[in-house]
C-alpha atoms as a PDB file:
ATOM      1  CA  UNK A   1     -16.150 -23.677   5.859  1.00  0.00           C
ATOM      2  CA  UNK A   2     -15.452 -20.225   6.569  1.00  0.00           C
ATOM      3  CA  UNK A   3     -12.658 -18.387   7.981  1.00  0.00           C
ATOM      4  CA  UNK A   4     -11.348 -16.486  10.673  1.00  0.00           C
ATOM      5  CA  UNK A   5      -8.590 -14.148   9.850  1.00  0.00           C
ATOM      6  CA  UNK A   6      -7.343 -11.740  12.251  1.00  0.00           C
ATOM      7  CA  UNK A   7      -5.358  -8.837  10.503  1.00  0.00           C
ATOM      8  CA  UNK A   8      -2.937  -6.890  12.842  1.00  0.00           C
ATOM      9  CA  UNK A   9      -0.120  -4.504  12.266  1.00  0.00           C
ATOM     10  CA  UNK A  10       2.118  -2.510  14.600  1.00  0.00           C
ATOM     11  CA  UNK A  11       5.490  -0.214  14.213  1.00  0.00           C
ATOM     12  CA  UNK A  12       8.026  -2.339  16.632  1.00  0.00           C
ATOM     13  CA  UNK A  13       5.787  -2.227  19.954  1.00  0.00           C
ATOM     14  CA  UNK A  14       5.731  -5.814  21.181  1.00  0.00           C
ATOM     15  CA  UNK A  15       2.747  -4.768  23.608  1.00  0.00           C
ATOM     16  CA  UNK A  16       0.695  -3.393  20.824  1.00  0.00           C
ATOM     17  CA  UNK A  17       0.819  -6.259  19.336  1.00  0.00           C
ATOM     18  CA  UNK A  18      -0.213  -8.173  22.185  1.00  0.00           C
ATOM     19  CA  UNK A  19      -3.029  -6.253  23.027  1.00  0.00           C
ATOM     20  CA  UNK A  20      -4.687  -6.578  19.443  1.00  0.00           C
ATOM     21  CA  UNK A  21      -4.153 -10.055  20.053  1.00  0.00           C
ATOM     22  CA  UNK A  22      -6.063 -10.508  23.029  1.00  0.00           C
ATOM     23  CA  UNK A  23      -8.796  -8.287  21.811  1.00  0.00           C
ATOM     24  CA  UNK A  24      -9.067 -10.130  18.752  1.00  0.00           C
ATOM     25  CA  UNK A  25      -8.953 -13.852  20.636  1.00  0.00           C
ATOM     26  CA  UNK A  26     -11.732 -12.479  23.407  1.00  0.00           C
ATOM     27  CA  UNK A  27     -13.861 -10.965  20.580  1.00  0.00           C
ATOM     28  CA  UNK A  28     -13.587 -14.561  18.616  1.00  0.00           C
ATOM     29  CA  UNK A  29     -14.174 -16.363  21.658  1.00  0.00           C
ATOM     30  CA  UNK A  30     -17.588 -14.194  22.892  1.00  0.00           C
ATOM     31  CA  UNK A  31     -18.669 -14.882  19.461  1.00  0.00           C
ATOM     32  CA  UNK A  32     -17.832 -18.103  18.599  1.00  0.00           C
ATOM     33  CA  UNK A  33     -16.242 -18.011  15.059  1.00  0.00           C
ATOM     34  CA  UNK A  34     -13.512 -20.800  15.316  1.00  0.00           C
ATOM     35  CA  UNK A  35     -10.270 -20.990  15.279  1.00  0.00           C
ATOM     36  CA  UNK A  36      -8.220 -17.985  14.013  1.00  0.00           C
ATOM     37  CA  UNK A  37      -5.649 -17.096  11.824  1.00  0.00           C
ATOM     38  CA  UNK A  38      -3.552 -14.112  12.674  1.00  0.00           C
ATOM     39  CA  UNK A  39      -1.442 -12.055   9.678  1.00  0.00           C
ATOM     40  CA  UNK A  40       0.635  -9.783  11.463  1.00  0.00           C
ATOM     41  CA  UNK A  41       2.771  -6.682   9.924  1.00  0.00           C
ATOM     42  CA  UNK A  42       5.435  -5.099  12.184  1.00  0.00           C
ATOM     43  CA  UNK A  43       5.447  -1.850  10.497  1.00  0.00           C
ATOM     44  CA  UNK A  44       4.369   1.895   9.543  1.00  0.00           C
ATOM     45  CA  UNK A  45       0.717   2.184   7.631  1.00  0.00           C
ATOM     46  CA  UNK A  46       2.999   4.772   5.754  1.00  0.00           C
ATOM     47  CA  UNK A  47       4.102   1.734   3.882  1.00  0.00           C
ATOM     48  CA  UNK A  48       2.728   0.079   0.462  1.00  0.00           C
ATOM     49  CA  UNK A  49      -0.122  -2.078   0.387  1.00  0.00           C
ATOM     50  CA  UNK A  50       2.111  -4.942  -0.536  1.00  0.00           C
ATOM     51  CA  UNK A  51       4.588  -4.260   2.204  1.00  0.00           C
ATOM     52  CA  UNK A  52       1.539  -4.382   4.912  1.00  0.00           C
ATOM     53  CA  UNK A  53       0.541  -7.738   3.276  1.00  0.00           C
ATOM     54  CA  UNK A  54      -2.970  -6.416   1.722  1.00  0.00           C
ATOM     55  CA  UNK A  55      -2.282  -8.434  -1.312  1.00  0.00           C
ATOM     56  CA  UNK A  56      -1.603 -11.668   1.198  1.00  0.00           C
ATOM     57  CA  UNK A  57      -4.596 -10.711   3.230  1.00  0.00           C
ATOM     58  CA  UNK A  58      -7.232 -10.888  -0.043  1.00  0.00           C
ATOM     59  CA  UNK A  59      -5.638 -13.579  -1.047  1.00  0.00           C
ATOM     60  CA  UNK A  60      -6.231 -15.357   2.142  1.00  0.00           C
ATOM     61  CA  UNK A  61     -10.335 -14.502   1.996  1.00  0.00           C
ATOM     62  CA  UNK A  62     -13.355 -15.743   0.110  1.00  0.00           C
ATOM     63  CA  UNK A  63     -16.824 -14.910   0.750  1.00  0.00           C
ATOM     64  CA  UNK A  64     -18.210 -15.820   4.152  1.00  0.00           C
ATOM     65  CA  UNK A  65     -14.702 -15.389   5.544  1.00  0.00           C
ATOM     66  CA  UNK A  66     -14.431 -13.266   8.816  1.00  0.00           C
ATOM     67  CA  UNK A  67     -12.037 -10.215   8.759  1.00  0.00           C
ATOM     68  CA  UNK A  68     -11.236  -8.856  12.089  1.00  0.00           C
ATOM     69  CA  UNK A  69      -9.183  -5.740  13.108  1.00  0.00           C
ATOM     70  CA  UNK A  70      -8.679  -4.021  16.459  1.00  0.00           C
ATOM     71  CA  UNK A  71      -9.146  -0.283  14.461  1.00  0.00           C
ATOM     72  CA  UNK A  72      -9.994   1.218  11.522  1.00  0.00           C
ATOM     73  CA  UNK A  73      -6.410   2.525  11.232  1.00  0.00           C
ATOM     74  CA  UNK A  74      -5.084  -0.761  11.176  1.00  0.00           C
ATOM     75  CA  UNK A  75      -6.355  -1.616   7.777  1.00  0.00           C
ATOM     76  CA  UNK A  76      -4.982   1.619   5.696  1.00  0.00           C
ATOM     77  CA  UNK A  77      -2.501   4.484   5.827  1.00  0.00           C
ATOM     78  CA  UNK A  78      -5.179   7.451   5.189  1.00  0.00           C
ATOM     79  CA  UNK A  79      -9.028   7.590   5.336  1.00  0.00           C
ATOM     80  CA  UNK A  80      -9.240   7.072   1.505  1.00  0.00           C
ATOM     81  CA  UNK A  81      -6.860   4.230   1.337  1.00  0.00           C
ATOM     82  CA  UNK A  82      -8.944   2.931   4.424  1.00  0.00           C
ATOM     83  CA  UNK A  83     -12.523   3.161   2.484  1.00  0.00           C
ATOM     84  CA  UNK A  84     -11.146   1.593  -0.923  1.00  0.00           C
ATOM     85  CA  UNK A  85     -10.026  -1.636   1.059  1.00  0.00           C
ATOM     86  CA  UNK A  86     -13.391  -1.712   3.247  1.00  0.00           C
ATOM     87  CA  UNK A  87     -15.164  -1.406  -0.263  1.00  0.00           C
ATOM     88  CA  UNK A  88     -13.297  -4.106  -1.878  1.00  0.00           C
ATOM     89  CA  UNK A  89     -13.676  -6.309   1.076  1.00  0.00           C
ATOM     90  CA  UNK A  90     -17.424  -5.394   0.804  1.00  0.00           C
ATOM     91  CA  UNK A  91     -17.127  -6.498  -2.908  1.00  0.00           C
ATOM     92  CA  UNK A  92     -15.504 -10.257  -2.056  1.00  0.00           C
ATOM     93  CA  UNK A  93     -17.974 -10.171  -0.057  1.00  0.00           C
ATOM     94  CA  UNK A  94     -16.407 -10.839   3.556  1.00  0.00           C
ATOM     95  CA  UNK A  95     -17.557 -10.370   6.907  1.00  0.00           C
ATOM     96  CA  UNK A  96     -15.579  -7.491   8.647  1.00  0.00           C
ATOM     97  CA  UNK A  97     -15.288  -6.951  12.678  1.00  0.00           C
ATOM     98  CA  UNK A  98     -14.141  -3.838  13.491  1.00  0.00           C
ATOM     99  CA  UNK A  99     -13.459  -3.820  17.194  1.00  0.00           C
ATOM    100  CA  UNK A 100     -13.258  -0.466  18.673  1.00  0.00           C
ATOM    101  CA  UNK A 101     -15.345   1.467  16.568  1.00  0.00           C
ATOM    102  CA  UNK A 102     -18.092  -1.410  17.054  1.00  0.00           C
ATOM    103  CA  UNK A 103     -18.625  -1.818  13.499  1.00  0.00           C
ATOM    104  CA  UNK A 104     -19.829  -5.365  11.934  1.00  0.00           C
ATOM    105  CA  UNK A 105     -20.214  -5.667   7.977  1.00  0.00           C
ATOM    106  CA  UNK A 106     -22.188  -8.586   6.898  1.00  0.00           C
ATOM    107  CA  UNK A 107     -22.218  -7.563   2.869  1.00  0.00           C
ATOM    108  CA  UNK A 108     -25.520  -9.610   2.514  1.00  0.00           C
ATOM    109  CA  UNK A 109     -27.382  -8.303   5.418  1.00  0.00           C
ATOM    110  CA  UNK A 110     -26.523  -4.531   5.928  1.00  0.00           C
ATOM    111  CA  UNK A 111     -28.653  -2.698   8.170  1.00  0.00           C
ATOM    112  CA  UNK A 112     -29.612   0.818   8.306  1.00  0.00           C
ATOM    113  CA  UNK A 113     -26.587   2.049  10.542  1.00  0.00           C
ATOM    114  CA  UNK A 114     -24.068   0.162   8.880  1.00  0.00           C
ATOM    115  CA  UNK A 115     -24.488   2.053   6.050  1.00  0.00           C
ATOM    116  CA  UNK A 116     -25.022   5.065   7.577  1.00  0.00           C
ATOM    117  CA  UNK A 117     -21.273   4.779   9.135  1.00  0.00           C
ATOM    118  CA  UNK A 118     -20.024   3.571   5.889  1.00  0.00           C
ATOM    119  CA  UNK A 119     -21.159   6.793   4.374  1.00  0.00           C
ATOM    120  CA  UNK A 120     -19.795   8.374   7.043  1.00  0.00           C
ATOM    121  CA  UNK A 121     -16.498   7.181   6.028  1.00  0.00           C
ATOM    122  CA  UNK A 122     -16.573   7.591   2.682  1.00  0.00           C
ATOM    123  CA  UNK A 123     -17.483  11.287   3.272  1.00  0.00           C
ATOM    124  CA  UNK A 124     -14.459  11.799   4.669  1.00  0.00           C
ATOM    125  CA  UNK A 125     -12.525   9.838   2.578  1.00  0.00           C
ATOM    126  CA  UNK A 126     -13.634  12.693  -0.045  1.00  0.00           C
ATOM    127  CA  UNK A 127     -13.005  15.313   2.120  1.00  0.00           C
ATOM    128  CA  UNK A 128      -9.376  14.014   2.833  1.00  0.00           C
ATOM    129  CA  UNK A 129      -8.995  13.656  -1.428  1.00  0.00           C
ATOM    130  CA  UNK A 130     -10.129  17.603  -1.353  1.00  0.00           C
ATOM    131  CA  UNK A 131      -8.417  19.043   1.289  1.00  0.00           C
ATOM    132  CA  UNK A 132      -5.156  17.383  -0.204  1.00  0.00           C
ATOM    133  CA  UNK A 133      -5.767  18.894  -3.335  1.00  0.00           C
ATOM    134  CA  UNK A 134      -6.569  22.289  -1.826  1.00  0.00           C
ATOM    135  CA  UNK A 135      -3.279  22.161  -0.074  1.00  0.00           C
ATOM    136  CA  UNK A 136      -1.029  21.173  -2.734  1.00  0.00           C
ATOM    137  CA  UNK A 137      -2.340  23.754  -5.213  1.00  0.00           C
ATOM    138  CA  UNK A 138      -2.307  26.774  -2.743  1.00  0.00           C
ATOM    139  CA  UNK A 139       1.361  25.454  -2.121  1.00  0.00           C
ATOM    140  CA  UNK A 140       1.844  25.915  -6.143  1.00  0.00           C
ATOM    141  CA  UNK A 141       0.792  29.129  -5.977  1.00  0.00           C
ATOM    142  CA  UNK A 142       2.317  30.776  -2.880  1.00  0.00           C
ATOM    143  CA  UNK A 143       5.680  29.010  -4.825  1.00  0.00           C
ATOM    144  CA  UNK A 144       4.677  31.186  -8.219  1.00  0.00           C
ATOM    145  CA  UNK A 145       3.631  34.396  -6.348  1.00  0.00           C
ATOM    146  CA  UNK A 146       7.384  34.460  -4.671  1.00  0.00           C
ATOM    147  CA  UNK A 147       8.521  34.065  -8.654  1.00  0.00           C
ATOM    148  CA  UNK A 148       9.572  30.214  -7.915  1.00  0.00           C
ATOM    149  CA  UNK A 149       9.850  27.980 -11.276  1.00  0.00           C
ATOM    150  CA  UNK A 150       7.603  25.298 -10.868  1.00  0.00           C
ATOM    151  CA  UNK A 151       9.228  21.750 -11.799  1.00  0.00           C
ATOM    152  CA  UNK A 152      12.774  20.662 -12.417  1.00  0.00           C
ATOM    153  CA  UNK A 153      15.069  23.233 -14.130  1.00  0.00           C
ATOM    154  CA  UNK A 154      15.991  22.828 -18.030  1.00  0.00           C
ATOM    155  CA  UNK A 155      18.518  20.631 -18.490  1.00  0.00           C
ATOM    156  CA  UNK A 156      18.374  18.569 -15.576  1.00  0.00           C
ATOM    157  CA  UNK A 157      19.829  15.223 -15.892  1.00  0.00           C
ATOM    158  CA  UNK A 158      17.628  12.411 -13.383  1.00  0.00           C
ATOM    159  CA  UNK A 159      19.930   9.977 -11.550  1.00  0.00           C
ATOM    160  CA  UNK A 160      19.644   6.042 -12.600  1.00  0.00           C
ATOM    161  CA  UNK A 161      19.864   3.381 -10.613  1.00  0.00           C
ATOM    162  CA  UNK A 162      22.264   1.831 -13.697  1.00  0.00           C
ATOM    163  CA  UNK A 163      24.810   4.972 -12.685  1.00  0.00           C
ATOM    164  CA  UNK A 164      27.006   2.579 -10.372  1.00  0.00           C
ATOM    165  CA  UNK A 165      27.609   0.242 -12.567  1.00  0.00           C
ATOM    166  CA  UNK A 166      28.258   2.670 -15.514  1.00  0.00           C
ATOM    167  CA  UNK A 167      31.703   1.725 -16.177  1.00  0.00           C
ATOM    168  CA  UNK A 168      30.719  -1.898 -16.139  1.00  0.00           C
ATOM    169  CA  UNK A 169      27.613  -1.627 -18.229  1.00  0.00           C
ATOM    170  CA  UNK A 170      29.815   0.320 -20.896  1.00  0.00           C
ATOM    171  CA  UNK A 171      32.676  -1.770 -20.992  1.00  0.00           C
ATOM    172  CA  UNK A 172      30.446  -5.114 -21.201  1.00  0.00           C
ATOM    173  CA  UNK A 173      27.983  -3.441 -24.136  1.00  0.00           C
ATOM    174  CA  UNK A 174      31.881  -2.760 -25.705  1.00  0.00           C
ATOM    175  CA  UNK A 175      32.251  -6.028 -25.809  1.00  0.00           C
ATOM    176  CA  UNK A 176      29.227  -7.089 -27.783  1.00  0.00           C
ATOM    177  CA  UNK A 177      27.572  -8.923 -24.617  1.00  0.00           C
ATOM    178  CA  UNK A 178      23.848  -8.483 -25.152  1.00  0.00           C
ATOM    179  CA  UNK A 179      21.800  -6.042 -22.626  1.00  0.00           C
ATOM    180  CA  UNK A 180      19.716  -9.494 -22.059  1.00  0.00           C
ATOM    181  CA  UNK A 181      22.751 -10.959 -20.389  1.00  0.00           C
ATOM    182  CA  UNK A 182      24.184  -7.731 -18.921  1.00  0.00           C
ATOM    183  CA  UNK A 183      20.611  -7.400 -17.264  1.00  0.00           C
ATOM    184  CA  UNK A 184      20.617 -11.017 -15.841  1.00  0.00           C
ATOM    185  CA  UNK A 185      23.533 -12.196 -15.427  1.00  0.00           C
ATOM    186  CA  UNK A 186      26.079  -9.716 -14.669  1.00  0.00           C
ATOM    187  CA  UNK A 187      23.659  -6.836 -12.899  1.00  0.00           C
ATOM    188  CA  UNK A 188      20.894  -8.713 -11.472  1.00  0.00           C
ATOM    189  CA  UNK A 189      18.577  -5.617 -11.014  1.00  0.00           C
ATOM    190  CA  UNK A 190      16.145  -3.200 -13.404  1.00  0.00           C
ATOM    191  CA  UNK A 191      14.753  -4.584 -16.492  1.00  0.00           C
ATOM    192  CA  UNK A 192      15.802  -4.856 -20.452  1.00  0.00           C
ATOM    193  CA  UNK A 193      13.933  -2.249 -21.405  1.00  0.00           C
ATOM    194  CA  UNK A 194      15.631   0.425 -18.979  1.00  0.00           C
ATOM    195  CA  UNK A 195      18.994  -0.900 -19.436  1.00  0.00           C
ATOM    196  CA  UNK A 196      17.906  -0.390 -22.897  1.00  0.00           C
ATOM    197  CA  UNK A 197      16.976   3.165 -22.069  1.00  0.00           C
ATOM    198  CA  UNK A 198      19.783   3.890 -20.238  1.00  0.00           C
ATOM    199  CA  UNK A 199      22.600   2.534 -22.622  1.00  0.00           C
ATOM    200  CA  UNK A 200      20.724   5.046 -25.427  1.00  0.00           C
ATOM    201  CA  UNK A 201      20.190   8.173 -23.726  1.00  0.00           C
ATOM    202  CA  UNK A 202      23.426   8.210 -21.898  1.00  0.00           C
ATOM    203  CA  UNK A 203      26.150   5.470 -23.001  1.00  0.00           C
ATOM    204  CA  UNK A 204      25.758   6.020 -26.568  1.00  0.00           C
ATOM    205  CA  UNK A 205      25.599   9.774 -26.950  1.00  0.00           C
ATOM    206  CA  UNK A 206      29.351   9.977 -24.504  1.00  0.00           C
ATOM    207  CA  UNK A 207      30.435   7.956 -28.047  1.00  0.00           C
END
């Protein structure tokens, strides 16, 4: 049987939230799709897909489900991101309600203007990608023209997250414990193979 899953994310306002709510509840309501299931995310779109939940949301959806969002912006934190995640939902072959710009994707029976808005979208998902790019190499440039180096100077030595815990990695790895355990047990953070990294390019060359 298929699914109703409501997708809604806010920053921290409480009436926000309760507003998508109620739109989404009315719209399921008027249209008769069931029962629904509600994911919420209080938080910037600035964030990573996995911090909005995306990953929970596919997860949550098969084909023949119902996805339903207030807005467009809801589902991504730029027009590109936006398109890929319509597209893939597309793909899985989901239903997707799209309150306020009155947009209903039915993967298996697209009609004429449908497509016409998803090419809409996807035109300015380009656009976005190329006006980024414009910007960030005219920024290079104006940065050489005033005779700035571009990247980080010779010599310049990045920060690790292993650097508070120096002292205790190096007296540890003095005492034969392996960087397996030291990783594990005693640190609890990063992986073998940075700890690994770390110990060679910076413990063992103070020797």
């Amino acid at each position: 049987m298929a699914k109703t899953i409501g997708y809604i994310r806010v920053s921290t306002d409480q009436q926000d939230l309760q507003n998508q709510q109620h739109a989404i509840l009315n719209y399921v309501n008027k249209n008769a799709l069931g029962k629904v299931k509600f994911i919420e995310v209080k938080m910037s779109s600035r964030k990573k897909d996995e911090d909005r939940k995306i990953d929970e949301l596919f997860e949550s959806l098969k084909a023949g489900d119902n996805l339903i969002v207030s807005e467009l912006s809801r589902i991504g934190r730029s027009v590109v991101n936006v398109i890929t995640i319509v597209n893939q939902l597309i793909a899985l072959g989901v239903n997707l309600h799209i309150l306020k710009e009155q947009l209903f994707i039915k993967p298996n029976e697209q009609n004429p203007f449908t497509d016409f808005q998803i090419n809409i979208f996807s035109a300015f998902a380009q656009l976005e990608r190329d006006l980024i790019s414009k910007r960030t190499k005219e920024a290079l440039q104006a940065r050489k023209a005033k005779g700035i180096k571009l990247g980080k100077p010779v010599g310049t030595i990045q920060g690790s997250i292993y650097d508070k815990d120096r002292e205790k990695i190096k007296e540890l790895h003095g005492l034969g414990v392996s960087l397996t355990n030291i990783s594990k047990k005693h640190l609890g953070y990063g992986t073998i193979k940075s700890l690994s990294e770390y110990v060679k390019n910076k413990l063992n060359k103070e020797k």
